[in-house]
N, C-alpha and C. Protein backbone atom coordinates (compact mmCIF):
# COMPACT_ATOMS: atom_id res chain seq x y z
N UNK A 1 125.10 4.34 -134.69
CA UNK A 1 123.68 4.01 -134.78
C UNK A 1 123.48 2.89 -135.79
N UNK A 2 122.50 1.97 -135.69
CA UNK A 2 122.67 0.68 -136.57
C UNK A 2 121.30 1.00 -137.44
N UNK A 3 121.75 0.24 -138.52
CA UNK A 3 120.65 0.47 -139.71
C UNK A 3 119.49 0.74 -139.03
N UNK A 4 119.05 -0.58 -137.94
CA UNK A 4 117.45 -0.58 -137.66
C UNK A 4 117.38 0.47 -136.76
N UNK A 5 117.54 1.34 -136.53
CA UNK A 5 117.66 2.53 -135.73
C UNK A 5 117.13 3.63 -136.38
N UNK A 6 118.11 3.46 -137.58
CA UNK A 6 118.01 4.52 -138.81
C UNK A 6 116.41 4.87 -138.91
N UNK A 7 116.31 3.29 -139.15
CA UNK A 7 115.11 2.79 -139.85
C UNK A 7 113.92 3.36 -139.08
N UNK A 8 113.96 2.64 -137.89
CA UNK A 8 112.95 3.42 -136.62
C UNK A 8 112.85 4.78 -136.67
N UNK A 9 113.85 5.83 -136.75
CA UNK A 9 113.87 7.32 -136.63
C UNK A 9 113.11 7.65 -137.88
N UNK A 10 113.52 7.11 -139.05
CA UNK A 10 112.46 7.77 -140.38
C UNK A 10 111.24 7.14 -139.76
N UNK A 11 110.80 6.00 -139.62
CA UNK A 11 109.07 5.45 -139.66
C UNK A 11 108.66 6.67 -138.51
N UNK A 12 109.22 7.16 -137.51
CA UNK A 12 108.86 8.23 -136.58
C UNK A 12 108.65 9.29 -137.16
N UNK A 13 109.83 9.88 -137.92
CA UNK A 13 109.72 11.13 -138.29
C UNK A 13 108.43 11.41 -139.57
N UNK A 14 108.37 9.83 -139.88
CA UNK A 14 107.04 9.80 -141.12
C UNK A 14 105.67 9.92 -140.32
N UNK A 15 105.73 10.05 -139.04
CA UNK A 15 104.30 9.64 -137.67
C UNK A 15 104.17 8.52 -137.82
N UNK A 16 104.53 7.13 -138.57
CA UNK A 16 104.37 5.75 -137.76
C UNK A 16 103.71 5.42 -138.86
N UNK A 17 102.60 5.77 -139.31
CA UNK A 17 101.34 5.42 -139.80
C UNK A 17 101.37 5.33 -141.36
N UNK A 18 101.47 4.43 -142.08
CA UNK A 18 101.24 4.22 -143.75
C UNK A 18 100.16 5.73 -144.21
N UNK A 19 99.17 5.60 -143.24
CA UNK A 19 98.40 6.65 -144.51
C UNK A 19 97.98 7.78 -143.36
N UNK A 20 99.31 8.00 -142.23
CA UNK A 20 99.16 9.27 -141.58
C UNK A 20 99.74 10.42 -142.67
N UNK A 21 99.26 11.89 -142.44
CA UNK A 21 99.84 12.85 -143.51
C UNK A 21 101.20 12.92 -143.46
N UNK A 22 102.02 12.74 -142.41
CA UNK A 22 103.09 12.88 -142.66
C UNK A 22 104.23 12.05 -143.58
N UNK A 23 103.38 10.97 -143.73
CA UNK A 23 103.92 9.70 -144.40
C UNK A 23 103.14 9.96 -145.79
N UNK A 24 102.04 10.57 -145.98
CA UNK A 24 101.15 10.73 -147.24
C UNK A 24 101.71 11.63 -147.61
N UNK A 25 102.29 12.93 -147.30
CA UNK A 25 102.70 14.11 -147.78
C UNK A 25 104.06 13.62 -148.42
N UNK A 26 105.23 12.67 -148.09
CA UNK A 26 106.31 12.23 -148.04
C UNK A 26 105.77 11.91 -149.43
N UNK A 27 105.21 10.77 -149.32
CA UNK A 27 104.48 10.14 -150.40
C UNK A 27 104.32 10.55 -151.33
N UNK A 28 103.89 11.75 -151.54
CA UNK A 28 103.38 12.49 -152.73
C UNK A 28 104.73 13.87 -153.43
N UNK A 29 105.58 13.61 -152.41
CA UNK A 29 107.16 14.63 -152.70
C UNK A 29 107.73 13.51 -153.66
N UNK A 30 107.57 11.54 -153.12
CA UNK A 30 108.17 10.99 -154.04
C UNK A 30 107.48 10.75 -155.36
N UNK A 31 106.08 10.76 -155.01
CA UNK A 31 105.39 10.34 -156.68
C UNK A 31 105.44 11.54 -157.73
N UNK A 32 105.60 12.65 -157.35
CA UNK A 32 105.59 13.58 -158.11
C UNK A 32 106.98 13.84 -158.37
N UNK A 33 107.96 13.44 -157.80
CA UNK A 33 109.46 13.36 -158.45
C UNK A 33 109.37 11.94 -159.42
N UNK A 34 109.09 11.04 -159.10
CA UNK A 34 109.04 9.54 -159.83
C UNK A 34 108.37 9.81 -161.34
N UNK A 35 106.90 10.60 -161.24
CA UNK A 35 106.22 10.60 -161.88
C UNK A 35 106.29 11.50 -163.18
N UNK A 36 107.49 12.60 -162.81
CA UNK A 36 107.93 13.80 -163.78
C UNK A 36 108.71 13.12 -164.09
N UNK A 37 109.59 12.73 -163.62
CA UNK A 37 111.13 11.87 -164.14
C UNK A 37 110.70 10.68 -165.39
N UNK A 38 109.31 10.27 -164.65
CA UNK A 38 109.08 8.54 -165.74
C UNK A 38 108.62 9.41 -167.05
N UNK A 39 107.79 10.50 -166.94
CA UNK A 39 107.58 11.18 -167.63
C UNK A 39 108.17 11.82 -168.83
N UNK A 40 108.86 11.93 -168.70
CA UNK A 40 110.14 12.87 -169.19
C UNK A 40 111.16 11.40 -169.77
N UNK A 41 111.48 10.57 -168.97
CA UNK A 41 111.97 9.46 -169.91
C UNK A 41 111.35 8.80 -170.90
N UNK A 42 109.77 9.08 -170.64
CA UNK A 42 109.56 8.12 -171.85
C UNK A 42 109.20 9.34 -173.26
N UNK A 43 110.22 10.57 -173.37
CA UNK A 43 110.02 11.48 -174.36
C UNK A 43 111.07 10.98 -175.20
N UNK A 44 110.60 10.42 -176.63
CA UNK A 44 111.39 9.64 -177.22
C UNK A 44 112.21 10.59 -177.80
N UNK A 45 113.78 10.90 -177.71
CA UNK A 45 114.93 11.53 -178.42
C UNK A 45 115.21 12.16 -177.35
N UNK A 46 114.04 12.65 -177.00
CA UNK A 46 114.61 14.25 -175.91
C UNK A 46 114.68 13.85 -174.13
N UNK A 47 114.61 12.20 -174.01
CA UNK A 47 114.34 12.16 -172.94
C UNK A 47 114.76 12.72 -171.61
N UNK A 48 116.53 11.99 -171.71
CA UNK A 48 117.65 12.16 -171.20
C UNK A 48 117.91 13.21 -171.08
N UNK A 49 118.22 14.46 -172.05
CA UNK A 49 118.43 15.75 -172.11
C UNK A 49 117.44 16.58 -171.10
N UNK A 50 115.96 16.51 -171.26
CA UNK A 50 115.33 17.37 -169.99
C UNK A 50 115.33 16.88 -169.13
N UNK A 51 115.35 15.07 -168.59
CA UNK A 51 116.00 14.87 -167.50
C UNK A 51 117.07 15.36 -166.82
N UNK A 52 117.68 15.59 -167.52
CA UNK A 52 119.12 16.62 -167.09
C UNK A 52 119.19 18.24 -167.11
N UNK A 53 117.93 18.33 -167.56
CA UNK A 53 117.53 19.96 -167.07
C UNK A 53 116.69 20.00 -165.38
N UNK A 54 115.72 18.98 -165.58
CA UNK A 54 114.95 19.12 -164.21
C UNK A 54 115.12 18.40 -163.27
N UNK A 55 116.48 17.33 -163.48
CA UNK A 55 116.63 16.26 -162.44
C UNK A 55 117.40 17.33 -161.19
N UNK A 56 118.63 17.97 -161.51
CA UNK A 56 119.18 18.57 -160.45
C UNK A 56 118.12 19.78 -159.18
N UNK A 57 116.86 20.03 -159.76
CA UNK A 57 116.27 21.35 -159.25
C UNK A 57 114.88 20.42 -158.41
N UNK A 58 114.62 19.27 -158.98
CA UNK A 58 113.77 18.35 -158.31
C UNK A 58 114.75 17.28 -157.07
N UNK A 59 115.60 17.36 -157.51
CA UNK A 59 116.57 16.16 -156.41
C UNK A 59 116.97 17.14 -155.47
N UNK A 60 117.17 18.56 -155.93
CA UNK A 60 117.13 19.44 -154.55
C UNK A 60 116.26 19.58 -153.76
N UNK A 61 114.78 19.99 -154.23
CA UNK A 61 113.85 19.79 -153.68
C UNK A 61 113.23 18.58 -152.77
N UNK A 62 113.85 17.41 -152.96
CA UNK A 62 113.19 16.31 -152.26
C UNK A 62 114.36 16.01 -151.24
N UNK A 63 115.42 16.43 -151.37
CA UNK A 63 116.59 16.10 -150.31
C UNK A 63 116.05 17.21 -149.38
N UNK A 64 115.66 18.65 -150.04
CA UNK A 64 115.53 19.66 -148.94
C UNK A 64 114.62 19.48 -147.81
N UNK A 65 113.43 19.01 -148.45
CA UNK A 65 111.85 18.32 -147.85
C UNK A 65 112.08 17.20 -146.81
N UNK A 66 113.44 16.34 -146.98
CA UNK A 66 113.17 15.33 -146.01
C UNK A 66 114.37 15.41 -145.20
N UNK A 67 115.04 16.55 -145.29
CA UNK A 67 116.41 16.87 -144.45
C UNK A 67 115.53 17.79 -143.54
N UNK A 68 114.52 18.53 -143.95
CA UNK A 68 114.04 19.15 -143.15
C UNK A 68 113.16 18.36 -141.98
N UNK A 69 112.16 17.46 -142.52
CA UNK A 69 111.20 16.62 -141.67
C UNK A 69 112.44 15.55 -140.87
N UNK A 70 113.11 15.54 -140.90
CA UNK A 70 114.71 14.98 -139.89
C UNK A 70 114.78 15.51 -138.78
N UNK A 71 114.61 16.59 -139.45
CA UNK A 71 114.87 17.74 -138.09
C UNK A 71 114.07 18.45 -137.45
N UNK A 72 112.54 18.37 -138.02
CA UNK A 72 111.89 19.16 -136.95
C UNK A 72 110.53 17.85 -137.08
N UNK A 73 110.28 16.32 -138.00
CA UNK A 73 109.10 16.34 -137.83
C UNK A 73 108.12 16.31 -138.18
N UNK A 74 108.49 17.82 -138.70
CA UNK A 74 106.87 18.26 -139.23
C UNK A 74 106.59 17.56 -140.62
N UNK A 75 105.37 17.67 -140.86
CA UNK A 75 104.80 17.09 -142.23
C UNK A 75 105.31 17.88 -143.31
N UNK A 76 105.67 17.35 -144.48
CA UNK A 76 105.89 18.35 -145.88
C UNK A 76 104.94 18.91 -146.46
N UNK A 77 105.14 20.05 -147.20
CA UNK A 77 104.40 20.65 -148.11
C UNK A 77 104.65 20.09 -149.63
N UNK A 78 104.15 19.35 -149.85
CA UNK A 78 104.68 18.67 -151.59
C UNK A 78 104.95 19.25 -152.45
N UNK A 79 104.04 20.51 -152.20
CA UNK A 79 104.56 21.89 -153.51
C UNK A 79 105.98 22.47 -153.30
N UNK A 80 106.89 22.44 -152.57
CA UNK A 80 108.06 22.99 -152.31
C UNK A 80 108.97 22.29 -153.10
N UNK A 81 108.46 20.61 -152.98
CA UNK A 81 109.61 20.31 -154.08
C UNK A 81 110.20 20.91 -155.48
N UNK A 82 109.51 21.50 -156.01
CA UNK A 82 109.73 22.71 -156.71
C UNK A 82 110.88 23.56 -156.35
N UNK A 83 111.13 23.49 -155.08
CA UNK A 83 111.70 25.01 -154.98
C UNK A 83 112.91 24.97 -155.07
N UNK A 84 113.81 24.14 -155.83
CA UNK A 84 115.07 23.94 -156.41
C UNK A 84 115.17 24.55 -158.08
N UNK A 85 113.95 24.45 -158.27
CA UNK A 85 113.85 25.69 -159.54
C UNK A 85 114.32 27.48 -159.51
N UNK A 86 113.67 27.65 -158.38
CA UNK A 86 113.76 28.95 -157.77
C UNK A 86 114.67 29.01 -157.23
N UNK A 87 115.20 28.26 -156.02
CA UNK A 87 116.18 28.93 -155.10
C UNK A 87 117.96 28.40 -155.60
N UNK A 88 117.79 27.49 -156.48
CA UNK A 88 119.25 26.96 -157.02
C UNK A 88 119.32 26.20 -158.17
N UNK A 89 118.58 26.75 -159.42
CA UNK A 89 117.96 26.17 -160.57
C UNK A 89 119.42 26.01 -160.95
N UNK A 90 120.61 26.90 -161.06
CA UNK A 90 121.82 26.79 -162.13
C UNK A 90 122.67 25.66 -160.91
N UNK A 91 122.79 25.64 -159.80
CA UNK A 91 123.84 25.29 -158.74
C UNK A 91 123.19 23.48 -159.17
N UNK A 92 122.21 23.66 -159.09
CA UNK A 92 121.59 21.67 -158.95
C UNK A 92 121.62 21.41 -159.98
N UNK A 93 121.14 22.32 -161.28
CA UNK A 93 121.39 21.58 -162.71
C UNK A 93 122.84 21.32 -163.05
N UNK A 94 123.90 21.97 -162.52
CA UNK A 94 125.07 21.97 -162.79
C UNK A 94 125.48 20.47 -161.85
N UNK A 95 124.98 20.38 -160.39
CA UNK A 95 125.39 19.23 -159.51
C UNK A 95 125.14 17.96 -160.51
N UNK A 96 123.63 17.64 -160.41
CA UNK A 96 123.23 16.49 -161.11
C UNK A 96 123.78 16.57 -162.48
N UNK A 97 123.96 17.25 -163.49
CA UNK A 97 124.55 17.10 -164.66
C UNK A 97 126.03 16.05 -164.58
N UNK A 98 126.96 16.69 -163.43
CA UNK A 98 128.17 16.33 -163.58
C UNK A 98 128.10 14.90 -162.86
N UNK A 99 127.43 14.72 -161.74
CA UNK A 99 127.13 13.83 -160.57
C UNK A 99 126.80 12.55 -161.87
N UNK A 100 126.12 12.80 -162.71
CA UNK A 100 125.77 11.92 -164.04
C UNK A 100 126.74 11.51 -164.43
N UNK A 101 127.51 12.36 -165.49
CA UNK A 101 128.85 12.32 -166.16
C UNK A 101 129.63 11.55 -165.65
N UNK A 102 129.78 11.44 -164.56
CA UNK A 102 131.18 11.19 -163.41
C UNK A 102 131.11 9.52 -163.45
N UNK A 103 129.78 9.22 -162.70
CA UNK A 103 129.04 8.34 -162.69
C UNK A 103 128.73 7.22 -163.77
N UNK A 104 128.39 7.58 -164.78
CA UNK A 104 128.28 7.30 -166.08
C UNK A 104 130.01 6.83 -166.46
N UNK A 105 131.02 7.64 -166.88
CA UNK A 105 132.28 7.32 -166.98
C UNK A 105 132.62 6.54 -166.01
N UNK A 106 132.20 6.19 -164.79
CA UNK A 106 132.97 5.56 -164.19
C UNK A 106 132.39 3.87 -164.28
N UNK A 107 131.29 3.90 -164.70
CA UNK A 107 130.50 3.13 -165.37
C UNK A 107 130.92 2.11 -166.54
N UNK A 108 131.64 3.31 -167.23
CA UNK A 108 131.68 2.77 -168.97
C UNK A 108 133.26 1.44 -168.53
N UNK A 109 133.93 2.09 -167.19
CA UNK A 109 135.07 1.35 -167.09
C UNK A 109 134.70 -0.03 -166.66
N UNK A 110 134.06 -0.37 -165.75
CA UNK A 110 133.03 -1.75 -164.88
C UNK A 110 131.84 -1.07 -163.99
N UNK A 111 131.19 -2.31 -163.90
CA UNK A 111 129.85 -1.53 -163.52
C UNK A 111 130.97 -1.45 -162.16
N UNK A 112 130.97 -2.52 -161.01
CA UNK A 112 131.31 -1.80 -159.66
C UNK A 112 132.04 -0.76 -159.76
N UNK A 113 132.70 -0.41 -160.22
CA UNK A 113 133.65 1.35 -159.80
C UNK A 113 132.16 2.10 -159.86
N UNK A 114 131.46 1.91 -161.30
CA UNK A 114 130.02 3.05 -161.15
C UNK A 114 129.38 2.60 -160.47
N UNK A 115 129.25 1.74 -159.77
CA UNK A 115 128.41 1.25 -158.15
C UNK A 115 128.99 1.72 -157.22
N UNK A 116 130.02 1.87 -157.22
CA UNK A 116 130.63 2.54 -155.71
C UNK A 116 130.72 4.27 -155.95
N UNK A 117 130.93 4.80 -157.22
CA UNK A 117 131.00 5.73 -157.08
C UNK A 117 129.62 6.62 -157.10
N UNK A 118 128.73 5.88 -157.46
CA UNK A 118 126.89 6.40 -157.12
C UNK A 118 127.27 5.96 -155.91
N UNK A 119 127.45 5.26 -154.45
CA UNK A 119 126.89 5.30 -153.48
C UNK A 119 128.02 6.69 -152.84
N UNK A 120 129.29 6.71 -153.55
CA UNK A 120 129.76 7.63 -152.84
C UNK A 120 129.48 9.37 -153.11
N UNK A 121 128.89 9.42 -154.20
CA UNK A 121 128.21 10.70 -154.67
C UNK A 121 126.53 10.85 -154.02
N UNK A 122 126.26 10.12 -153.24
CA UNK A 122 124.43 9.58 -152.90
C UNK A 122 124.13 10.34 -152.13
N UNK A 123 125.14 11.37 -151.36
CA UNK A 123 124.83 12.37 -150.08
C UNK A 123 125.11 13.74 -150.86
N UNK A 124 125.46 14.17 -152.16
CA UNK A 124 125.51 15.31 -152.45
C UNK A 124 124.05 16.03 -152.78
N UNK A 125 122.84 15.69 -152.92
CA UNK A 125 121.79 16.41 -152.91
C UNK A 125 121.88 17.26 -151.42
N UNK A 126 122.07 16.34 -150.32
CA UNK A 126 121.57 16.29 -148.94
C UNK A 126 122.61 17.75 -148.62
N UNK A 127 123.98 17.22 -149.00
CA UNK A 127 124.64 18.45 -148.56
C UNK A 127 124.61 19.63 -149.63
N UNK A 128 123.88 19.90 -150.70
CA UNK A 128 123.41 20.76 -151.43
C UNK A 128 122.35 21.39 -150.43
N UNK A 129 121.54 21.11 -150.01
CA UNK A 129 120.56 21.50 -149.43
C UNK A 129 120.80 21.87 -147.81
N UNK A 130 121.60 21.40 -147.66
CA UNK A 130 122.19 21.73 -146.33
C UNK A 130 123.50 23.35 -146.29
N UNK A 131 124.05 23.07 -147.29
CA UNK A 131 124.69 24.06 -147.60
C UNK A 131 125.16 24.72 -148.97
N UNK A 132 123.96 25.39 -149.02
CA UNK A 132 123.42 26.04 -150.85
C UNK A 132 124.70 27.06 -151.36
N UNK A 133 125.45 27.13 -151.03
CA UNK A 133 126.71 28.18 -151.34
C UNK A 133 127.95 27.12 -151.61
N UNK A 134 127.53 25.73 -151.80
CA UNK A 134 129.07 24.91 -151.71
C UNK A 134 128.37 24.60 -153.66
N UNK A 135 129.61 24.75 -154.25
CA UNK A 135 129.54 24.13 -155.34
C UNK A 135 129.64 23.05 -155.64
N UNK A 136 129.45 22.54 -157.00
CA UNK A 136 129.23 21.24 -157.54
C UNK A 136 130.45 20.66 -156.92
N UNK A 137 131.79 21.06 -157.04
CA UNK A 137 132.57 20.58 -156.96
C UNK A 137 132.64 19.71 -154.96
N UNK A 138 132.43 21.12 -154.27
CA UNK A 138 132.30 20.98 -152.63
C UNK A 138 131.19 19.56 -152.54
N UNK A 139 130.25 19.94 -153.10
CA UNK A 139 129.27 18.85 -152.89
C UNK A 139 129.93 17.17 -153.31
N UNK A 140 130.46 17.11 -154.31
CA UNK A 140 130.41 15.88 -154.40
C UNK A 140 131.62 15.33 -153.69
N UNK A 141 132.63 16.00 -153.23
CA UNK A 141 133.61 15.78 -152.51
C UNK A 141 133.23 16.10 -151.24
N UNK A 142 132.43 16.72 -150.77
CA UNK A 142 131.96 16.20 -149.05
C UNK A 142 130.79 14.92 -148.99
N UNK A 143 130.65 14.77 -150.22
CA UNK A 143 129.89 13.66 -150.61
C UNK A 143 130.55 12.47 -150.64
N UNK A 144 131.63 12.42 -151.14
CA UNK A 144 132.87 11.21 -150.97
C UNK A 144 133.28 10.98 -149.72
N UNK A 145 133.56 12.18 -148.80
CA UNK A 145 134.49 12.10 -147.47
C UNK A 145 133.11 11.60 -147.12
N UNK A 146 131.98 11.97 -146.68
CA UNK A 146 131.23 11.56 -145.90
C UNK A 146 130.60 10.26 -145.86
N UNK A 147 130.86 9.60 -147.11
CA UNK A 147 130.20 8.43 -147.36
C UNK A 147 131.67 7.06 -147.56
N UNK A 148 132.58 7.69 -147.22
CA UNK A 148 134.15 7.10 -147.16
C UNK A 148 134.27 5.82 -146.09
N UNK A 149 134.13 4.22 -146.78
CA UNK A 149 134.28 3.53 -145.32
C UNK A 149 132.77 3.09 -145.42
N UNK A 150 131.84 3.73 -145.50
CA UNK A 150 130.56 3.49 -145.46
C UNK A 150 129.82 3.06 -146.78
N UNK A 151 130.17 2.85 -147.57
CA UNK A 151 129.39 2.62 -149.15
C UNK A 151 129.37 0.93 -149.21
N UNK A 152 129.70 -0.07 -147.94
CA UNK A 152 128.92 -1.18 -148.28
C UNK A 152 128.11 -0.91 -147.27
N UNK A 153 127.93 -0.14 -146.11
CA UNK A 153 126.64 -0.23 -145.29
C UNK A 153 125.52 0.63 -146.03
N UNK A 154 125.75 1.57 -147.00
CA UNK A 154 124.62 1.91 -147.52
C UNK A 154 124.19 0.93 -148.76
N UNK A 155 125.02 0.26 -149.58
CA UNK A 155 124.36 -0.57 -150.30
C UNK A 155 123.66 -1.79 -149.42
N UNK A 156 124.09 -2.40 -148.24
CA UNK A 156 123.19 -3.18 -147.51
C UNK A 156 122.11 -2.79 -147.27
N UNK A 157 121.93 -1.15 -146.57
CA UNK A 157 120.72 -0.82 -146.63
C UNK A 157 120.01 -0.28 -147.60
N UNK A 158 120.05 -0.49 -148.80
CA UNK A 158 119.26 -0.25 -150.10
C UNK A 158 119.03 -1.76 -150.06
N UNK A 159 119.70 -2.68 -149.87
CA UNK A 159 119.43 -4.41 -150.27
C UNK A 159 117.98 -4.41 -148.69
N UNK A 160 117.63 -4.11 -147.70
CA UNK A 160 116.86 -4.22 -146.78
C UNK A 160 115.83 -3.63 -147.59
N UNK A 161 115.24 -2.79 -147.88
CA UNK A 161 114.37 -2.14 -148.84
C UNK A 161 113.79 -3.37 -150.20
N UNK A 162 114.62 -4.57 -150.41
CA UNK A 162 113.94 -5.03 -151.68
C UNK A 162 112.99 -5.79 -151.07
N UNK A 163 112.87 -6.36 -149.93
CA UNK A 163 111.50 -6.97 -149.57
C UNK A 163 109.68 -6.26 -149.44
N UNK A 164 110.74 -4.78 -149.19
CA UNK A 164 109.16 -3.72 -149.48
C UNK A 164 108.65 -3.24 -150.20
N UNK A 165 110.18 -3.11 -151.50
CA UNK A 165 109.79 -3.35 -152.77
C UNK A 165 108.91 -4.04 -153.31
N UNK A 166 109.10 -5.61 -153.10
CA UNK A 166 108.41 -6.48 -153.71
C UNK A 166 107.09 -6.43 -153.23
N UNK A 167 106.55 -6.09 -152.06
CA UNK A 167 105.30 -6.30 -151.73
C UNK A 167 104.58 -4.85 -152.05
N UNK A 168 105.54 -3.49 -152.14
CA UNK A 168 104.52 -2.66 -152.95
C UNK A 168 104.37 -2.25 -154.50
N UNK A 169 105.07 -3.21 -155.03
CA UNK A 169 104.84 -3.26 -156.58
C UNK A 169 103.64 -4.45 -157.14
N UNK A 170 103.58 -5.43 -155.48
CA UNK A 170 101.79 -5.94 -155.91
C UNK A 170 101.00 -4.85 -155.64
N UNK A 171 100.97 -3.90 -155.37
CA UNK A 171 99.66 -2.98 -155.45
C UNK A 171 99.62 -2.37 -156.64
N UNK A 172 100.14 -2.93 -157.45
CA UNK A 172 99.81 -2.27 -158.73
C UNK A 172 101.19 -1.09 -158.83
N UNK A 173 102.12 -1.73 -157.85
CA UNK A 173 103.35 -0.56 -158.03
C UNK A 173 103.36 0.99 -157.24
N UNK A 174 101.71 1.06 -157.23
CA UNK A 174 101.42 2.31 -156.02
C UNK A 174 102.14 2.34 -154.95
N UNK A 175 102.21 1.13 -154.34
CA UNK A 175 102.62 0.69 -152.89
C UNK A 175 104.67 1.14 -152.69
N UNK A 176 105.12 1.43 -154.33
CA UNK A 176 106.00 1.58 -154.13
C UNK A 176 106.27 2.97 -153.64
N UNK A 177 105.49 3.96 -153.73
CA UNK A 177 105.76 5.12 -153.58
C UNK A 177 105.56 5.65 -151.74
N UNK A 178 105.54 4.67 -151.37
CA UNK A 178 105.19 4.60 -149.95
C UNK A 178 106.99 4.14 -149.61
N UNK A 179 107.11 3.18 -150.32
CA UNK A 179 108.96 2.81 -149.66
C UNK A 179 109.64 3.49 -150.08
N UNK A 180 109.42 4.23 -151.24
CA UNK A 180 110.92 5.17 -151.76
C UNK A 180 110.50 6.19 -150.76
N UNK A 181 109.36 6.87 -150.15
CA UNK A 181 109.27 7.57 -149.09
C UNK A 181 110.08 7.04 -147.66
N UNK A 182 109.67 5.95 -147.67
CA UNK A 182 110.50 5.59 -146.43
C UNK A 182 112.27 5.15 -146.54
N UNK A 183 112.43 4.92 -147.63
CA UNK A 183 113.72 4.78 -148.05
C UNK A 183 114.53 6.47 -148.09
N UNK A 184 113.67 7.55 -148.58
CA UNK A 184 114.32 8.54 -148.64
C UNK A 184 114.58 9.19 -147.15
N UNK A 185 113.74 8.53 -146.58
CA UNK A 185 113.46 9.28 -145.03
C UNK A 185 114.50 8.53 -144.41
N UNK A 186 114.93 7.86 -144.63
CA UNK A 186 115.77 6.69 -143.59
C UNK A 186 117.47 6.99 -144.15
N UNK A 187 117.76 7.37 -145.31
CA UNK A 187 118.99 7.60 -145.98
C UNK A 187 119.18 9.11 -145.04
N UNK A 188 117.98 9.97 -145.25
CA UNK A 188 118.30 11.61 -144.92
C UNK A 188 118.72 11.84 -143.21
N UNK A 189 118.35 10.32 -142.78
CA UNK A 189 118.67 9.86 -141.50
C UNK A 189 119.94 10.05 -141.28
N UNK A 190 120.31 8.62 -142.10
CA UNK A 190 121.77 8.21 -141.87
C UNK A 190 122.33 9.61 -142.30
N UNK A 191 122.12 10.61 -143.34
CA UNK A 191 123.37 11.69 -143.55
C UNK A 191 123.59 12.84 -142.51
N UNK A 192 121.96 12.97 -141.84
CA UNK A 192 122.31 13.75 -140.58
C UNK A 192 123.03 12.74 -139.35
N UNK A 193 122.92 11.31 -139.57
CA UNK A 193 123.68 11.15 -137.93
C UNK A 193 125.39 11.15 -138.44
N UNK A 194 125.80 11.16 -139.45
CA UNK A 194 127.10 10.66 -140.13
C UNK A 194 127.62 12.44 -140.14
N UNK A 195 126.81 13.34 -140.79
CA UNK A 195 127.21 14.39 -140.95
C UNK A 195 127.76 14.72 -139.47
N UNK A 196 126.79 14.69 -138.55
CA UNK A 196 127.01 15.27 -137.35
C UNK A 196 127.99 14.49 -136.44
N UNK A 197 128.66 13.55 -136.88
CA UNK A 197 129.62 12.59 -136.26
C UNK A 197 130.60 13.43 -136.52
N UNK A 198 130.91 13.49 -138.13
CA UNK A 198 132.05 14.21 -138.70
C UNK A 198 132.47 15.35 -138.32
N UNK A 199 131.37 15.93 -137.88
CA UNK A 199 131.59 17.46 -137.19
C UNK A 199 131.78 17.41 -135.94
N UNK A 200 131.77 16.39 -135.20
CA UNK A 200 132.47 16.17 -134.09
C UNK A 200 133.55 15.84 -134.01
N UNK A 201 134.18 14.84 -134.90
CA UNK A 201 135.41 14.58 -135.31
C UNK A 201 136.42 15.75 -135.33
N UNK A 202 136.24 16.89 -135.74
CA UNK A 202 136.81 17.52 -136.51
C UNK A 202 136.83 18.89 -135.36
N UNK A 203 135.55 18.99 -134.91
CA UNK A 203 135.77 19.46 -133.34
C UNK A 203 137.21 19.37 -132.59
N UNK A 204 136.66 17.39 -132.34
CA UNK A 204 138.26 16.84 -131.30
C UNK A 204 139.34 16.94 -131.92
């Protein structure tokens, strides 16, 4: 399936429409993750640290929300993003903690190794949420296999996204919370058509 495909299946699964609910509800799963996160960084000393308490239980929640609207559609409930508090508060704080670490060290060596190794860790929310019994460890290593081969077509398609960038950060930056919606919808794309390749693979 080719990027613009991808692309087409999220603007569908969003109903088409900038300010239809399904695209508004999306909308508001990303501003209220964006908006706790900016939040929380700008807590001077303590920033980083509760970022790393509530990043793993909120990044579950928004992978869960749009892995789900993948698959059936339907519009989100924005309050659910939450529900990585409740249903896997220790499993996601433990994912994103290390998913950091890893990332970060691989970082401190050149940035590209920590560029490739964020795009190859970029599907472990998705398969957290897809399969809540795999540990930190399962996750970020079906996170590698699955994104193996593929980590310059997903950085191309993060580079397609900076033109919508730029035109919704003239709205006063509002406008951005409309593309990281469609950006999240279009990634949760690509991991269900890639996931479900692999599992055919492995079928034959």
């Amino acid at each position: 399936m080719t990027r613009a495909e991808l692309k087409r299946n999220a603007r569908e699964k969003l109903g088409g429409q900038l300010f239809g609910p399904n695209w508004v509800n999306a909308v508001l799963v990303m501003a209220i993750f964006y908006i706790l996160t900016g939040a929380v960084n700008g807590i001077a000393g303590f920033g980083t640290l509760i970022m790393l308490v509530i990043g793993g239980p909120l990044s579950y929640g928004v992978a869960k929300l749009f892995l789900q609207q993948c698959d059936d559609g339907q519009k989100m409930n924005p309050t659910e993003v939450f529900k990585g508090f409740s249903e896997d508060f220790g499993g996601s704080f433990i994912l994103y903690l290390l998913r950091y670490l890893f990332i970060a060290l691989w970082s401190i060596l050149l940035i590209i190794p920590g560029i490739m190794k964020m795009y190859s860790y970029s599907m472990a929310f998705f398969i957290k949420a897809d399969h809540p019994s795999y540990d930190w460890r399962e996750c970020l290593d079906a996170s590698s296999e699955l994104t193996y081969g593929h980590r310059w077509e997903l950085f191309v398609l993060d580079l397609s996204f900076i033109g919508w960038q730029i035109v919704g950060s003239l709205c006063l930056g509002i406008g951005t919370f409309w593309v990281n919606a469609y950006r999240e919808a279009t990634i949760a794309e690509y991991y269900r058509y890639f996931e479900s390749n692999q599992m055919m693979d492995r079928d034959f």
